[in-house]
Protein backbone atom coordinates (compact mmCIF):
# COMPACT_ATOMS: atom_id res chain seq x y z
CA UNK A 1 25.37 11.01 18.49
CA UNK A 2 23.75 10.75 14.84
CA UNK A 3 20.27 9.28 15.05
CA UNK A 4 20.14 6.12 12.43
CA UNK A 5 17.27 4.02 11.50
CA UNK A 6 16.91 1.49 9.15
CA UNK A 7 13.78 0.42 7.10
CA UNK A 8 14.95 -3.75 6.18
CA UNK A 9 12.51 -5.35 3.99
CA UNK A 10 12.88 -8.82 2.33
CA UNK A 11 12.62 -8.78 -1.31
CA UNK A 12 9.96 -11.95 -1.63
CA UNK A 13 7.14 -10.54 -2.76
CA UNK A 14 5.13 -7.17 -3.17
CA UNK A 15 5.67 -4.31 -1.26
CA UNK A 16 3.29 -4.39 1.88
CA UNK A 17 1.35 -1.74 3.18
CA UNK A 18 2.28 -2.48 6.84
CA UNK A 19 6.12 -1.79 5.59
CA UNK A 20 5.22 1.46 3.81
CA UNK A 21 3.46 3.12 7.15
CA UNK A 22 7.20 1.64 9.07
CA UNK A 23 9.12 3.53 6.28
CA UNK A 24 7.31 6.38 6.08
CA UNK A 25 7.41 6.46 10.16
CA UNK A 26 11.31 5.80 10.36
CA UNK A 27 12.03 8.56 7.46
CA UNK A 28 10.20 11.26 9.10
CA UNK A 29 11.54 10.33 12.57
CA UNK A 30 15.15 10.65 11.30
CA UNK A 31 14.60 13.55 9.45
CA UNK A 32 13.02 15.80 12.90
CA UNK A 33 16.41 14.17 14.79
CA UNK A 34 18.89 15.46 11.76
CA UNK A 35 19.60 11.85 11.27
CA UNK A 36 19.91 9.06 8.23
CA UNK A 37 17.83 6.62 6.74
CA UNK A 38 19.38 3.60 5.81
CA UNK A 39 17.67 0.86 3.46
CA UNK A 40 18.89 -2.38 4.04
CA UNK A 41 17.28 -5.55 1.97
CA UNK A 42 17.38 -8.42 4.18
CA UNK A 43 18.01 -10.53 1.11
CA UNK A 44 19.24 -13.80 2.38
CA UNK A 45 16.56 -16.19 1.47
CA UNK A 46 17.98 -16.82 -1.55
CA UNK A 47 14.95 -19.09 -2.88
CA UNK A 48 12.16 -16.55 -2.76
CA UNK A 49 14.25 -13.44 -3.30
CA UNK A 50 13.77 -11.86 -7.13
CA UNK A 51 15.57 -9.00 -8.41
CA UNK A 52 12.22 -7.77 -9.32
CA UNK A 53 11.50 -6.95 -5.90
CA UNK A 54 14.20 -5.54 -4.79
CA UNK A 55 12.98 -2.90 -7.41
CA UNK A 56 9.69 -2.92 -6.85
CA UNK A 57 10.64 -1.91 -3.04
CA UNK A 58 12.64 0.79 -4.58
CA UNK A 59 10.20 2.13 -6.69
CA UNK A 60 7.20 1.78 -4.07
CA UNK A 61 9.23 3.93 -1.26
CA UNK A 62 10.49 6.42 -4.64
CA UNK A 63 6.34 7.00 -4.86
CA UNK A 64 5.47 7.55 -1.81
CA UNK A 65 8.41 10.19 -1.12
CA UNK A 66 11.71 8.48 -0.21
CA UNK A 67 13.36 9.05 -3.24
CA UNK A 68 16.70 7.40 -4.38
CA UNK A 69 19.61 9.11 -3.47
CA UNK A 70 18.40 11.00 -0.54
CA UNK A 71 18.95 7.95 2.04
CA UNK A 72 21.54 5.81 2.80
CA UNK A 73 21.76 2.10 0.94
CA UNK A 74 20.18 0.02 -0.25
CA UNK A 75 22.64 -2.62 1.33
CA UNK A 76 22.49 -6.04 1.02
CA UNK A 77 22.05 -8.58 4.10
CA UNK A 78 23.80 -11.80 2.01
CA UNK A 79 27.02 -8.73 1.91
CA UNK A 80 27.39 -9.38 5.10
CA UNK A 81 27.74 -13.05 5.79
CA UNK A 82 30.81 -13.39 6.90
CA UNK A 83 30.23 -10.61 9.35
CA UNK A 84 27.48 -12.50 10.94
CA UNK A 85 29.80 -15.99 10.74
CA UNK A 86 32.16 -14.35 12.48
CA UNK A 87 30.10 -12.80 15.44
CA UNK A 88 28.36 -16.25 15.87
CA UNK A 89 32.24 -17.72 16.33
CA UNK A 90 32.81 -14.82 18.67
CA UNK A 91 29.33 -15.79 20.81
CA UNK A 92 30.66 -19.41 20.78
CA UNK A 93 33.96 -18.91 21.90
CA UNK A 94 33.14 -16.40 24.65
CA UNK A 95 30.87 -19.57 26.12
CA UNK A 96 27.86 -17.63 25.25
CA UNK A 97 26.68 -19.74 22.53
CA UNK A 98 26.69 -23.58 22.47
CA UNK A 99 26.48 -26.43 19.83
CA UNK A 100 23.81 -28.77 20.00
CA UNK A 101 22.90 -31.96 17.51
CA UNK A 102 19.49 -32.23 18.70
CA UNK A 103 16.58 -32.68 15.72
CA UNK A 104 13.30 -31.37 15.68
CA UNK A 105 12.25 -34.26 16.80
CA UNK A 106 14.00 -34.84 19.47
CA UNK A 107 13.10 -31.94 20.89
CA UNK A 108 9.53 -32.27 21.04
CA UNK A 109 9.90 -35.60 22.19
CA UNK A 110 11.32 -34.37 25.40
CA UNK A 111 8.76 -31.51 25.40
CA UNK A 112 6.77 -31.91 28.46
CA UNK A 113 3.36 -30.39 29.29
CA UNK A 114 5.52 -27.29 31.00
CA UNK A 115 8.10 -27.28 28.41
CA UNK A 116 8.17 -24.32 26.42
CA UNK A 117 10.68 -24.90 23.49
CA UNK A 118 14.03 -26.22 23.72
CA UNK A 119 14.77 -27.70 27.06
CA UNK A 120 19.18 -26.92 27.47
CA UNK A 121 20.16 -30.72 26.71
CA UNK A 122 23.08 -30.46 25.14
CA UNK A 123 23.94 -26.67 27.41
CA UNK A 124 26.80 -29.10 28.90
CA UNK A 125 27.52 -31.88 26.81
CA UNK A 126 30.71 -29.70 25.43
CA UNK A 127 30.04 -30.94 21.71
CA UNK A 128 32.19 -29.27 19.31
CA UNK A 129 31.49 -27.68 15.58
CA UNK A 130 30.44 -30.23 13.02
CA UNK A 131 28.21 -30.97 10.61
CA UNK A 132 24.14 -31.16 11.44
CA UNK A 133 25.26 -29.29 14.82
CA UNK A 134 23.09 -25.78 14.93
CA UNK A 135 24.70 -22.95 17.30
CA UNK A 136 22.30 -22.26 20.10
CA UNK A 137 22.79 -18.87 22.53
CA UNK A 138 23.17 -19.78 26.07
CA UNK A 139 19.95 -17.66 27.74
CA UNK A 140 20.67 -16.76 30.96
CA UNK A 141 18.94 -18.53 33.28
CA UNK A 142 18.09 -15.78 35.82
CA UNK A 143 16.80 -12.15 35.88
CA UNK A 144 14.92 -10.13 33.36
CA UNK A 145 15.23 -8.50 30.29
CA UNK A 146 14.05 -4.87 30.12
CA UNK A 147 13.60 -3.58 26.45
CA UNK A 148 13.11 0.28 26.68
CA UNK A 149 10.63 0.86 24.12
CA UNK A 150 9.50 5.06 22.55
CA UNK A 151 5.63 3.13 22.47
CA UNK A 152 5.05 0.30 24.59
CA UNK A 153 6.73 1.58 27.80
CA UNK A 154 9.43 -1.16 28.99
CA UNK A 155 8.15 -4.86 28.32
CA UNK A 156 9.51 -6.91 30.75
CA UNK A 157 10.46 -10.72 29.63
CA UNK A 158 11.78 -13.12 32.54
CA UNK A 159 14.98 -14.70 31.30
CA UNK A 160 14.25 -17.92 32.32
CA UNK A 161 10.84 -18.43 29.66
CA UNK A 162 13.19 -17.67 26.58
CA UNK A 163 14.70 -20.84 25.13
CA UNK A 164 17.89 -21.17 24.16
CA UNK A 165 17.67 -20.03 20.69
CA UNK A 166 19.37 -20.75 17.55
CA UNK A 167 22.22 -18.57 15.96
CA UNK A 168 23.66 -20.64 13.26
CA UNK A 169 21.95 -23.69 11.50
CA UNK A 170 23.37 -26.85 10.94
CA UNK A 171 24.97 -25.71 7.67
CA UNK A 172 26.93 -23.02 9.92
CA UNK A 173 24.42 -19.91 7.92
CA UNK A 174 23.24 -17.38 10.61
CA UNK A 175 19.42 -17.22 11.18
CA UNK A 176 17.70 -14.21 10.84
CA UNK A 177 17.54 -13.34 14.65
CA UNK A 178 21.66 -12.85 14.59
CA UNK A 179 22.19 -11.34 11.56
CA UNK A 180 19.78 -8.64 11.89
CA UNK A 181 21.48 -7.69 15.47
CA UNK A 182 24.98 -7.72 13.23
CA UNK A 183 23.89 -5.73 10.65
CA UNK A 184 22.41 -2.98 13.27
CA UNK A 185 25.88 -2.48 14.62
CA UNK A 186 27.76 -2.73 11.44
CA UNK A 187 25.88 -0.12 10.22
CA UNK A 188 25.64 1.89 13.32
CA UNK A 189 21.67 2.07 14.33
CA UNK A 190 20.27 3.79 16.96
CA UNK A 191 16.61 3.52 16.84
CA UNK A 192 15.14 0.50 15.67
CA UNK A 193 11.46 1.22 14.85
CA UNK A 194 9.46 -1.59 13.70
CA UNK A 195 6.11 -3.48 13.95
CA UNK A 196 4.69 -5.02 16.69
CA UNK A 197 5.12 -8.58 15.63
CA UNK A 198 8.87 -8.26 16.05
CA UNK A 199 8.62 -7.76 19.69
CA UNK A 200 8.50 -11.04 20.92
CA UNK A 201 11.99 -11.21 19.08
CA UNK A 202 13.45 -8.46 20.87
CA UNK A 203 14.43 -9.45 24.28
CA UNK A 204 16.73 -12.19 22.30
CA UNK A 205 17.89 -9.49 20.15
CA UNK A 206 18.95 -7.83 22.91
CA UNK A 207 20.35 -10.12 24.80
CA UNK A 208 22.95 -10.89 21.87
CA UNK A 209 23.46 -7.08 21.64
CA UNK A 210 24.58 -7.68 25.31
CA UNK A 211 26.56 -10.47 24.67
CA UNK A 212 28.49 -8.69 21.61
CA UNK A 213 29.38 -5.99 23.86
CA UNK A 214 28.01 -2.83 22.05
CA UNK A 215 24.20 -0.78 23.75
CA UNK A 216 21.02 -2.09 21.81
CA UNK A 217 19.19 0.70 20.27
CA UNK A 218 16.10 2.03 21.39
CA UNK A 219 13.67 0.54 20.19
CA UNK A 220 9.88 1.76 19.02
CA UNK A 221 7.33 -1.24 18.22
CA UNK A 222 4.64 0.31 15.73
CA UNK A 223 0.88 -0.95 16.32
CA UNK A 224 0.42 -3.75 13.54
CA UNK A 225 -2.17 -3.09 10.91
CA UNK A 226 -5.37 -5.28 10.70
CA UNK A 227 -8.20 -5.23 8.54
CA UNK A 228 -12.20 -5.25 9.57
CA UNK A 229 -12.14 -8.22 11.18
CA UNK A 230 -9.43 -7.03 13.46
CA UNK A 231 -7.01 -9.96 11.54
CA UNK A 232 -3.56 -8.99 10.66
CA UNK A 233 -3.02 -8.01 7.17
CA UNK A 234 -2.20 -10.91 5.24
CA UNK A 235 -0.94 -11.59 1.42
CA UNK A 236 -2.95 -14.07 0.87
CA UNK A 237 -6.35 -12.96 2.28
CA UNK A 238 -6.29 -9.08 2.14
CA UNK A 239 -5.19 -6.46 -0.23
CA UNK A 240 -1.99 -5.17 1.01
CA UNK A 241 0.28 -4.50 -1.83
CA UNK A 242 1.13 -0.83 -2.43
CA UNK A 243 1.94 -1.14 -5.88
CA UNK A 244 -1.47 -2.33 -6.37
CA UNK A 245 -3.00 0.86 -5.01
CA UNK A 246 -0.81 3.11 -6.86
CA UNK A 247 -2.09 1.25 -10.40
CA UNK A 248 -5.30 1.50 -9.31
CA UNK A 249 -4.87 5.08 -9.40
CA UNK A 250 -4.42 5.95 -5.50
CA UNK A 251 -2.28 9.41 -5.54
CA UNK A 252 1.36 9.34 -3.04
CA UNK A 253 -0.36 12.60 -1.00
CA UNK A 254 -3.42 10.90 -0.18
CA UNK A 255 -1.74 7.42 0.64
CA UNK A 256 1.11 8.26 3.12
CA UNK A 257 -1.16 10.59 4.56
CA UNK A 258 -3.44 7.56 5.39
CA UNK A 259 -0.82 5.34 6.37
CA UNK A 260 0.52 8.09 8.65
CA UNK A 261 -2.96 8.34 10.72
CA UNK A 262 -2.32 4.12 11.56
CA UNK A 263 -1.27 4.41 15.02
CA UNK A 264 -1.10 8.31 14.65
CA UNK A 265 -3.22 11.04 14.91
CA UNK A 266 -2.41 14.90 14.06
CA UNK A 267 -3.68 17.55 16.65
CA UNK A 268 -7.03 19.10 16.33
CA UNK A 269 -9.72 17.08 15.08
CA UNK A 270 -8.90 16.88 11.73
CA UNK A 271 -7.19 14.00 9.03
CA UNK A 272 -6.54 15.36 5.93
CA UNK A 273 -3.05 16.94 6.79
CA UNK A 274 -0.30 18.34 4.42
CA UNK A 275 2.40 16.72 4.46
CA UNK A 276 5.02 19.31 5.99
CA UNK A 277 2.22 19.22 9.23
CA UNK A 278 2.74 15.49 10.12
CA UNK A 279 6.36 15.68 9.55
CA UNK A 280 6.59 18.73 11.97
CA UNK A 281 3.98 16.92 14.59
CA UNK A 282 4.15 13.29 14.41
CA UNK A 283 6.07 11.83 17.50
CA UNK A 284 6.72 8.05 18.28
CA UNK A 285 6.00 8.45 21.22
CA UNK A 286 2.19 9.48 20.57
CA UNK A 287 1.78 6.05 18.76
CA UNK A 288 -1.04 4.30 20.35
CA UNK A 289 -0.13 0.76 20.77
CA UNK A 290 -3.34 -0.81 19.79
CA UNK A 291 -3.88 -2.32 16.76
CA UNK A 292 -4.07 -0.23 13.88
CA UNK A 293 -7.30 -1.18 11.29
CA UNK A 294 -6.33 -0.16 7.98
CA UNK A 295 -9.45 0.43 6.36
CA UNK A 296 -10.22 0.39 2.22
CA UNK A 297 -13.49 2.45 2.10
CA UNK A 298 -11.81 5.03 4.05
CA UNK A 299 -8.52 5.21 1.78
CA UNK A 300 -11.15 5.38 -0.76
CA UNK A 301 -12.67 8.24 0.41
CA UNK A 302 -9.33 9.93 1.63
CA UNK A 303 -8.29 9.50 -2.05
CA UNK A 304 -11.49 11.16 -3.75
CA UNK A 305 -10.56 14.38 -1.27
CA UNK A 306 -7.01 14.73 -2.29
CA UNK A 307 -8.65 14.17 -5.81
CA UNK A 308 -11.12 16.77 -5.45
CA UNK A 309 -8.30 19.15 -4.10
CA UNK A 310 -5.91 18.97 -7.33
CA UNK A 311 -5.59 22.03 -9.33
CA UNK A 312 -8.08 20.67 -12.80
CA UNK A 313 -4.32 20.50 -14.83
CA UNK A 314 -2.68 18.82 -12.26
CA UNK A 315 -5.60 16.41 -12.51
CA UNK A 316 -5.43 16.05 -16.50
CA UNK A 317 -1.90 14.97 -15.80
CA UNK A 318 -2.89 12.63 -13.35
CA UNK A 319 -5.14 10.55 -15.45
CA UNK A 320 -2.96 10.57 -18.36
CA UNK A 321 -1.51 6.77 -17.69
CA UNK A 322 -5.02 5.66 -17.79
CA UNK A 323 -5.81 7.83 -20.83
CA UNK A 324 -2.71 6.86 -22.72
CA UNK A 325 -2.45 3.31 -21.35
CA UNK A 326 1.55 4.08 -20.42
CA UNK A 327 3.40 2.17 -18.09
CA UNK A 328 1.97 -1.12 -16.30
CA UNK A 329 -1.08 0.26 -16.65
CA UNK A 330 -4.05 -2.09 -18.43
CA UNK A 331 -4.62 0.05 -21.83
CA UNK A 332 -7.47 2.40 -22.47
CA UNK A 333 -10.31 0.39 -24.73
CA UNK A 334 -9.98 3.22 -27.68
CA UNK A 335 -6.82 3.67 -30.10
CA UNK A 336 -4.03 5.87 -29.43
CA UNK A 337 -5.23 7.91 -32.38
CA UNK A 338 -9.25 8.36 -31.05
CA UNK A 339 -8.25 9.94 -27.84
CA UNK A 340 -8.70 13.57 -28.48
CA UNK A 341 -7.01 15.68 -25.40
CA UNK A 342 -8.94 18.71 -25.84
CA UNK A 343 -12.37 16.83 -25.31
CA UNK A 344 -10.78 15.56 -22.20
CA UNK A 345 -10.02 19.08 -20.65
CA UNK A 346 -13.02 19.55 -21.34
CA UNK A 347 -14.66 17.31 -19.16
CA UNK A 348 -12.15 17.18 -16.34
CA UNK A 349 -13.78 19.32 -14.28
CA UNK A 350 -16.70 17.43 -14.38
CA UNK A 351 -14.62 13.98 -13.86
CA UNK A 352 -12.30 15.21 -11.62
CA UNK A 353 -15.33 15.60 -8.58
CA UNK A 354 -16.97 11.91 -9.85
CA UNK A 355 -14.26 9.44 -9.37
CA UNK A 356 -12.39 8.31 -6.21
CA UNK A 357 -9.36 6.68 -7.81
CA UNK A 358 -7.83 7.86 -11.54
CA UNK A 359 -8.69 4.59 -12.75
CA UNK A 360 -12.38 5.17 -13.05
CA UNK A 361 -11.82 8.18 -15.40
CA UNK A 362 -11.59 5.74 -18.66
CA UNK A 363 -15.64 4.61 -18.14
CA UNK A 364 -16.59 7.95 -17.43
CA UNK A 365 -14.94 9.28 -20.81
CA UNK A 366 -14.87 6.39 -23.10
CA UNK A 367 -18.18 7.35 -25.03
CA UNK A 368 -16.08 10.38 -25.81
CA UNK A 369 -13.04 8.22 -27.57
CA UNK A 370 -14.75 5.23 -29.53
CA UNK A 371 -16.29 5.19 -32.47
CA UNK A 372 -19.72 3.28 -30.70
CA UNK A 373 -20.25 3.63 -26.96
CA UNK A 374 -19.96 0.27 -24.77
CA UNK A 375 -23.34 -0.69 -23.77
CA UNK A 376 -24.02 -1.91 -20.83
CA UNK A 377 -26.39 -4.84 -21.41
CA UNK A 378 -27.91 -4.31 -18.12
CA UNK A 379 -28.44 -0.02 -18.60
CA UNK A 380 -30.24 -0.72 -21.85
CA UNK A 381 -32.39 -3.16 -20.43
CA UNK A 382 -33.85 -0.42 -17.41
CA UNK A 383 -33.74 2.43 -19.86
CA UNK A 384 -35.45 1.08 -22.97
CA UNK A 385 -38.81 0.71 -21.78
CA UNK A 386 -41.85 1.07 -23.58
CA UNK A 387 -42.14 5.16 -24.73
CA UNK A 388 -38.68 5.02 -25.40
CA UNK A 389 -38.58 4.86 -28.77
CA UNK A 390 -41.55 7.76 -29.48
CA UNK A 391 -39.17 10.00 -26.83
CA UNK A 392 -36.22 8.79 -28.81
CA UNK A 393 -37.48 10.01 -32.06
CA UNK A 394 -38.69 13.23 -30.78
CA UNK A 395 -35.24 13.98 -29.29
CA UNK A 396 -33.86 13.28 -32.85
CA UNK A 397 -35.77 15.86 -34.54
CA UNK A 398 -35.65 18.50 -31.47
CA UNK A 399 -32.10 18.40 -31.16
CA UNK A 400 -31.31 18.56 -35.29
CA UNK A 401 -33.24 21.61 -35.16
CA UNK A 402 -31.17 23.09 -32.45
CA UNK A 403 -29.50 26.44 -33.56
CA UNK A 404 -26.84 26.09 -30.53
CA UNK A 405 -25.10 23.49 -29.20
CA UNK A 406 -24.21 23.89 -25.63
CA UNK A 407 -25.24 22.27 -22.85
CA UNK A 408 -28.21 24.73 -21.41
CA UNK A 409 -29.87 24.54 -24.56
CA UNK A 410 -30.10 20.42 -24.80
CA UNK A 411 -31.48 20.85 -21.55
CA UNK A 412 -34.23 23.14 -22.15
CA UNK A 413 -34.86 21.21 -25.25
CA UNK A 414 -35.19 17.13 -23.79
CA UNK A 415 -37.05 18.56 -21.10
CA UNK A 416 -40.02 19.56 -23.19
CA UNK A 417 -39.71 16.80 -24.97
CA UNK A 418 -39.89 15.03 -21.79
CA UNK A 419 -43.15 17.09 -20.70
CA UNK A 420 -44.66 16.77 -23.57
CA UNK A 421 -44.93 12.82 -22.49
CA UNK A 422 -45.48 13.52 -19.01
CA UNK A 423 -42.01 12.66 -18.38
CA UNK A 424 -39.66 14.44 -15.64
CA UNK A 425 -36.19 15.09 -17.26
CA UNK A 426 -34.81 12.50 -15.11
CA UNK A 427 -37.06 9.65 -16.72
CA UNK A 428 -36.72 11.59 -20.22
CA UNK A 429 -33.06 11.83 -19.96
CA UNK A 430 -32.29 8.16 -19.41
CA UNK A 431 -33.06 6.30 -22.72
CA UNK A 432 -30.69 9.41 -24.22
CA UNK A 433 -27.76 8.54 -22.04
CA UNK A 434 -27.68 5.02 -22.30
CA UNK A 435 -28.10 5.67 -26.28
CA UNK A 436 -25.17 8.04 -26.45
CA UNK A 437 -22.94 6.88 -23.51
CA UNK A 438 -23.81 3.20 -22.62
CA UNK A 439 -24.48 3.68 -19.30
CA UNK A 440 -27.19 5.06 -17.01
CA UNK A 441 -24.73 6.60 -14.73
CA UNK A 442 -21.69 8.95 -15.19
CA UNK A 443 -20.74 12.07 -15.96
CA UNK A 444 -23.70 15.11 -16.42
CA UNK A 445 -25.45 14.94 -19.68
CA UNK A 446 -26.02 17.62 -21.41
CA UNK A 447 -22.09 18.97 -20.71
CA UNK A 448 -20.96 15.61 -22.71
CA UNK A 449 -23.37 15.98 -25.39
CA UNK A 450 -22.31 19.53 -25.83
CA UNK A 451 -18.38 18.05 -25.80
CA UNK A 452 -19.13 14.71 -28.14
CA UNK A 453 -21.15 17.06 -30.81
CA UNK A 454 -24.23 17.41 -32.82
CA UNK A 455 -23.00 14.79 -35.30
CA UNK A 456 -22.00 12.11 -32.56
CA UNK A 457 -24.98 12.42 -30.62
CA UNK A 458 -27.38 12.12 -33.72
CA UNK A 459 -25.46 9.16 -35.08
CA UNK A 460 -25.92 7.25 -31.35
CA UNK A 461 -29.41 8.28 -31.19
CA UNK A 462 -30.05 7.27 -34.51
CA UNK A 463 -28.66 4.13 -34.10
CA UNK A 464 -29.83 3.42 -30.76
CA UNK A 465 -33.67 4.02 -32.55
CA UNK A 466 -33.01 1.19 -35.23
CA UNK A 467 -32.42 -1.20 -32.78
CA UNK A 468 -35.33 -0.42 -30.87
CA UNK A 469 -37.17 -1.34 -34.22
C-alpha cells in the first residue's frame, strides 16, 4: 500500500503558521514512507475564498521547501460536489442518515440541562427530502468509537454523547465534516495528520468512513500551537502569518527548522538541525501531545544563527530585496541610483553578525546610501552634550590631516582626541556617530567611516558642527 497524506487548507486568509508546521510534518512523513503529498484546497466557502490565497498558500509552502510540481494537486474541494451529494444520498438511503426540519431554535428549546446537542426528534418521523430539511447521520446509539491515533494513543468517544450530526444543509450542500471524509477516499489517503483541534471531529469522521464502507486512515493529531499565554494562535490577536515572517526577512532554513521542533525534538541536546537530520529522524510517533508554544523571541534568535551561519555572499544575496526594494518588499529610503554594491560587500561582514532578520540591514547601511544620514531626533539629543562641539571640531581637523584612511588609523586618531578631553573613546566616539550615521547604535565605527570616505565623513561632521552653532 502507497502511504498518502494530504495537507487541505482553506484559502480565506493568510497562510498560518500552525498549517506550515502540519505541512512541513505530512511532507517529510510521506517522503521516509516512499509516499505522496497531495494538496487539496478546501475551497468551498465561496464568500471568503480569494484567488489570492490560494496563491499565497502556494507560494508560502514553495518557500519553505514544498515546491510546485513535486507533490500531488492542488485539487479543489468545490470539484468535488457532486461526489459528496452523492455519498450523502448513499448515507440516506442505506438508513444511515435521516432528514430532519428542525431550526436552531427548536433545538435549543428542547435542550434540557443534560442535553448535549441535538436530541434525535425527527430519528423516526420518516420525513422525506425537501426544502429547509438538513440531512442528519444516524449515530449509533451504543458502543464506542476507537480512533487509532500515531500520537495520542486510541481516544475513546462513547457513541451515545455524539449527536446526530449534520451532513447536508437545508440547501442539500454537504458540510464540511462529509466532504472532507469524501474527498479522503476519492483521493485515496492513508494517514491523515492534522492538528489537535480536529480531534473532537474525528470519531464522526470515522463513523461515516464506517458507514461508506471503505477503512478510515490512521490518523496522527499534531499538538496545537499556542503563544505565551498558553492561548491558541489566533489571526486576530497573534502574529501567525508566514508570509509575514518571510517579508520581514526570516530565512526558509531557519523557519521550518523552528516549526519542526513544535511538538518535536531531534536527538541529542541540540536545535539547530540541518535539514536532511530531521527528515531522517523525525517520527510521528515522538510528537509530544502537549501543547506546542510557538515562541517569537526564540524564532528571532533561531533566525540570527542561521544568519550568522551563511557564507558572507550568500548573505549579500539575501539582503538584496531589502537593498533593492524588489518584490512586496517596502522600498529602501535611498534611490535606486545611490545604492553602491561594492560599499555594501564591504560592510556585510560586519552586518551580517548585527541583525537577526534581513530587514534590519537597511538602518544599519543607510548612512552609506543617502546623500544626509537620518537623524534620529532622540540620538542627537544624548550625544550632543556640552564638549561636543570643541571634540567635534578637533575631530575635523585630526581626521583632514590623516595621511590614511582605514579604519585603525581613525581609531588611533579620535581616541587622542578623546584623551586629550579626558574622554574614553566610547564617550568621544558618540557625538561622531550620530554626526555621520544618525544613530548612536549600529554597525562599528571606524570600519564605516573607512567605507563612506574622507569626503563623506568631513561633509557630516562639518555639517553636524554648524548646527551645533
Amino acid at each position: 500500500m502507497t502511504v498518502r497524506v494530504r495537507f487541505a487548507p482553506s484559502p480565506t486568509g493568510m497562510f498560518h503558521v500552525g498549517g506550515a508546521r502540519s505541512a512541513l510534518q505530512n511532507w517529510i512523513f510521506a517522503k521516509q514512507q516512499g509516499g505522496v503529498f497531495v494538496l487539496r484546497i478546501e475551497d468551498t466557502d465561496a464568500a471568503r475564498n480569494r484567488p489570492e490565497w490560494t496563491e499565497g498558500i502556494l507560494s508560502a509552502l514553495d518557500w519553505i521547501g514544498i515546491a510546485r510540481g513535486s507533490y500531488e494537486g492542488p485539487y479543489f474541494q468545490s470539484s468535488y460536489a457532486g461526489e459528496h451529494r452523492a455519498a450523502a444520498q448513499r448515507l440516506y438511503e442505506g438508513g444511515r442518515a435521516y432528514y430532519c426540519d428542525c431550526t436552531r431554535d427548536d433545538v435549543q428549546a428542547r435542550t434540557g440541562p443534560q442535553q448535549r446537542g441535538y436530541d434525535g426528534f425527527c430519528r423516526d418521523r420518516g420525513l422525506e427530502p425537501g426544502e429547509g430539511r438538513a440531512l442528519r447521520f444516524r449515530t449509533p446509539d451504543e458502543g464506542e468509537t476507537v480512533v487509532v491515533d500515531l500520537v495520542r494513543g486510541e481516544p475513546t468517544f462513547e457513541n451515545k454523547l455524539i449527536e446526530d450530526f449534520v451532513i447536508a444543509r437545508g440547501d442539500g450542500s454537504p458540510v464540511f465534516l462529509l466532504a472532507n471524509v469524501v474527498d479522503d477516499m476519492s483521493m485515496g489517503i492513508t494517514h491523515v495528520i492534522r492538528a489537535e483541534e480536529h480531534l473532537p471531529n474525528t470519531p464522526k469522521q470515522q463513523l461515516l468512513w464506517d458507514a461508506l464502507g471503505v477503512k478510515p486512515p490512521v490518523w496522527a493529531h499534531v499538538p496545537v500551537v499556542v503563544n505565551e499565554k498558553r492561548q491558541k494562535l489566533s489571526k486576530r490577536r497573534d502574529k501567525v502569518a508566514l508570509e509575514a515572517y518571510r517579508d520581514e526577512g526570516y530565512l526558509a532554513d531557519a523557519m521550518r527548522n523552528y516549526l519542526m521542533l513544535l511538538g518535536w525534538a531531534p536527538s541529542g541536546d541540540r536545535e539547530i538541525v540541518p535539514w536532511p537530520v530531521i527528515e531522517e529522524e523525525f517520527r510521528l510517533d515522538e510528537v509530544n501531545p502537549s501543547p506546542a508554544f510557538f515562541d517569537e523571541k526564540k524564532l528571532r534568535a533561531f533566525n540570527g544563527d542561521y544568519i550568522r551561519a551563511l557564507p558572507v555572499a550568500d548573505f549579500v544575496e539575501a539582503c538584496r530585496p531589502w537593498l533593492i526594494g524588489t518584490g512586496t518588499i517596502a522600498p529602501p529610503p535611498w534611490r535606486p541610483d545611490e545604492f553602491d554594491p561594492a560599499a555594501f560587500a564591504a560592510v556585510a561582514p560586519l552586518a551580517q553578525t548585527r541583525i537577526a532578520v534581513l530587514s534590519e540591514i537597511v538602518p544599519n547601511v543607510d548612512f552609506l546610501f543617502l546623500a544626509d544620514p537620518l537623524i534620529d531626533e532622540a540620538a542627537w539629543a544624548k550625544a550632543m552634550k556640552e564638549g561636543a562641539a570643541d571634540l567635534l571640531d578637533a575631530a575635523i581637523a585630526a581626521f583632514e590631516a590623516l595621511e590614511s584612511w582605514d579604519a585603525e588609523s581613525l581609531k588611533a586618531t579620535l581616541e587622542a582626541v578623546g584623551a586629550e578631553r579626558g574622554l574614553k573613546l566610547g564617550k568621544a566616539q558618540a557625538p561622531v556617530r550620530v554626526a555621520v550615521t544618525g544613530r548612536t547604535v549600529g554597525l562599528p565605527l571606524f570600519e564605516s567611516l573607512e567605507v563612506l570616505g574622507r569626503d563623506r565623513t568631513l561633509t557630516r561632521l562639518r555639517a553636524a558642527r554648524v548646527r551645533l552653532v
